[in-house]
Protein backbone atom coordinates (compact mmCIF):
# COMPACT_ATOMS: atom_id res chain seq x y z
CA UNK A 1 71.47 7.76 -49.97
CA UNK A 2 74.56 6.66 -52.14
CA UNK A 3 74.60 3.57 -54.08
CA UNK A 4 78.49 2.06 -54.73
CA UNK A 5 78.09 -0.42 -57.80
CA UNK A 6 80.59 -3.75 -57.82
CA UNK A 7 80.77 -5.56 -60.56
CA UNK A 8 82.00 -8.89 -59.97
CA UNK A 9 84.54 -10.77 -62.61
CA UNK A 10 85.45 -13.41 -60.43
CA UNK A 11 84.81 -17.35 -62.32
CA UNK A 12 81.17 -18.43 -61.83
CA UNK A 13 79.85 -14.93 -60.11
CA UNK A 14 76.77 -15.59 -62.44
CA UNK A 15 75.95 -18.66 -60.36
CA UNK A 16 75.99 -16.40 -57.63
CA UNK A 17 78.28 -14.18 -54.98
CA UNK A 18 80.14 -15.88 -52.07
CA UNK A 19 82.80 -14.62 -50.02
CA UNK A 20 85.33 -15.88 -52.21
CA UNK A 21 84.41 -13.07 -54.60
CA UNK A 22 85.44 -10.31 -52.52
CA UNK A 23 89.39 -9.63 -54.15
CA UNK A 24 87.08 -10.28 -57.90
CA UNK A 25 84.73 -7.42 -57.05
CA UNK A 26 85.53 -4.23 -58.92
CA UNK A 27 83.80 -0.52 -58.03
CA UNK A 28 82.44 0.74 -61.28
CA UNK A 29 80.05 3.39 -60.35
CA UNK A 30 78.63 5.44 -57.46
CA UNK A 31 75.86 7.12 -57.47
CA UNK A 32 74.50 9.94 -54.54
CA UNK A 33 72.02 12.00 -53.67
CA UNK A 34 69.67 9.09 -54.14
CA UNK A 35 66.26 9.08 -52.39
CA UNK A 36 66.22 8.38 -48.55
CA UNK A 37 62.28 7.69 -48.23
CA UNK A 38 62.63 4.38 -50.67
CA UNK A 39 62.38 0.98 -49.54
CA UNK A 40 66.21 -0.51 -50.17
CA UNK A 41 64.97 -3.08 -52.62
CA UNK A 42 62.75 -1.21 -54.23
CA UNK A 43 65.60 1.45 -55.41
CA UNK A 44 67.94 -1.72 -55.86
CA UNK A 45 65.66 -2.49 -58.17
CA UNK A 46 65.54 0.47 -60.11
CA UNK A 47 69.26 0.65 -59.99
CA UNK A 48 69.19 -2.94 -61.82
CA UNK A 49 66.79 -1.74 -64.30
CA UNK A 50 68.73 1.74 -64.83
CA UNK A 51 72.18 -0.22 -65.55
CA UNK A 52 70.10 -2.88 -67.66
CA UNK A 53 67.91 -0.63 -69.69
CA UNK A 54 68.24 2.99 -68.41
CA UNK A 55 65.14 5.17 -68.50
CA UNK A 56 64.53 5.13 -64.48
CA UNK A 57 64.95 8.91 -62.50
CA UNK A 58 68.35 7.82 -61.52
CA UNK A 59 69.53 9.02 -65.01
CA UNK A 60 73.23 7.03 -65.40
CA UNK A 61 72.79 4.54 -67.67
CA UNK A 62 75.02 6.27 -70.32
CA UNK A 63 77.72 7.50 -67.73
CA UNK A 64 77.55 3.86 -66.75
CA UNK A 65 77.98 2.33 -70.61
CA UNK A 66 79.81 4.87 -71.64
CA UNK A 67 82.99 3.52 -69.33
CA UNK A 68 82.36 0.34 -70.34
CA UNK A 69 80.92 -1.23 -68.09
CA UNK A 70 78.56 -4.71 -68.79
CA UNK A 71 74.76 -4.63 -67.54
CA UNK A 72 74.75 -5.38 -63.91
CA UNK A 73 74.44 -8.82 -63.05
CA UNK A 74 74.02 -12.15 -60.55
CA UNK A 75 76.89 -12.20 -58.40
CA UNK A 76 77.26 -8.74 -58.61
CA UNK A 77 77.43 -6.23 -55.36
CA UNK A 78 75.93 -2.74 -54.35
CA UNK A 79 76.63 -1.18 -51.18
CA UNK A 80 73.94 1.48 -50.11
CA UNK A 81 74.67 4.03 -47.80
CA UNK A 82 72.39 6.51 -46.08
CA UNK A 83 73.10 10.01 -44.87
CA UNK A 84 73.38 8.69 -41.54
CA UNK A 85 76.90 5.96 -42.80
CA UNK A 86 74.77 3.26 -42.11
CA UNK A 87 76.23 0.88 -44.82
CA UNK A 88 74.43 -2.59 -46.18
CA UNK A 89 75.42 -4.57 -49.20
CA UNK A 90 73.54 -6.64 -51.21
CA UNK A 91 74.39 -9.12 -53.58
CA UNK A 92 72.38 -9.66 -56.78
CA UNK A 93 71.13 -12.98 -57.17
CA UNK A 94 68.49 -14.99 -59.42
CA UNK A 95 65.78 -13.94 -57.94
CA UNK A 96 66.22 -10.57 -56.63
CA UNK A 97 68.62 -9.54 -53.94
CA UNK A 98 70.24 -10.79 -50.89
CA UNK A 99 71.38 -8.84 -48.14
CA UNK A 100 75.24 -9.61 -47.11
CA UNK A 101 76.16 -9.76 -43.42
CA UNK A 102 77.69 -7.13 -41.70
CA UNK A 103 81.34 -8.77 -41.83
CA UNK A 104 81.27 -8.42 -45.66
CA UNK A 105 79.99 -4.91 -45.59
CA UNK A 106 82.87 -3.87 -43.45
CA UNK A 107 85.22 -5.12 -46.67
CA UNK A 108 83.30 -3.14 -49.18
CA UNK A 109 83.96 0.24 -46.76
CA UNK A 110 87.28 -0.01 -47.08
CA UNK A 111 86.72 -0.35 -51.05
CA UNK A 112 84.37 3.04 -51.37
């Protein structure tokens, strides 16, 4: 599994991501070699944790800081994508994450 991190700078992403945000959304980080056995939010969730705290397995907080990045956030995007290319984006939100439909995911390809 790879994880593709977007952090979104668009006005207002931290009331949330619309479509609007697409041209705002920047790649910051990408992670592979990722587990393929975990549930999708579950390692979303450790991926928000890792760029938030650090101390999860997945090990790239300080890559992550170290290029300045901010913690990862509401509005923000991550594309996962399994060994098979299956891709699906999800959009961090208040209260966990929301999966994007398929339309948007196709924009975030072309971005990886």
């Amino acid at each position: 599994m790879n994880a593709y991190v977007y952090l979104n700078e668009g006005d207002g992403h931290y009331f949330g991501w619309t479509p609007e945000h697409v041209g705002d959304l920047e790649l910051v980080c990408m992670l592979h070699d990722l587990p393929e056995d975990r549930h999708p939010l579950s390692l979303l969730d450790d991926l928000f944790t890792e760029l938030n705290i650090g101390d999860t397995y997945l090990d790239a907080a300080d890559d992550y800081r170290a290029a300045g990045n901010r913690s990862l956030s509401v509005g923000d995007v991550v594309l996962l994508e399994n060994s098979a290319d299956t891709q699906t984006a999800y959009a961090c939100s208040h209260d966990g994450w929301g999966k994007l439909p398929p339309e948007v995911v196709r924009v975030f390809t072309v971005q990886s």
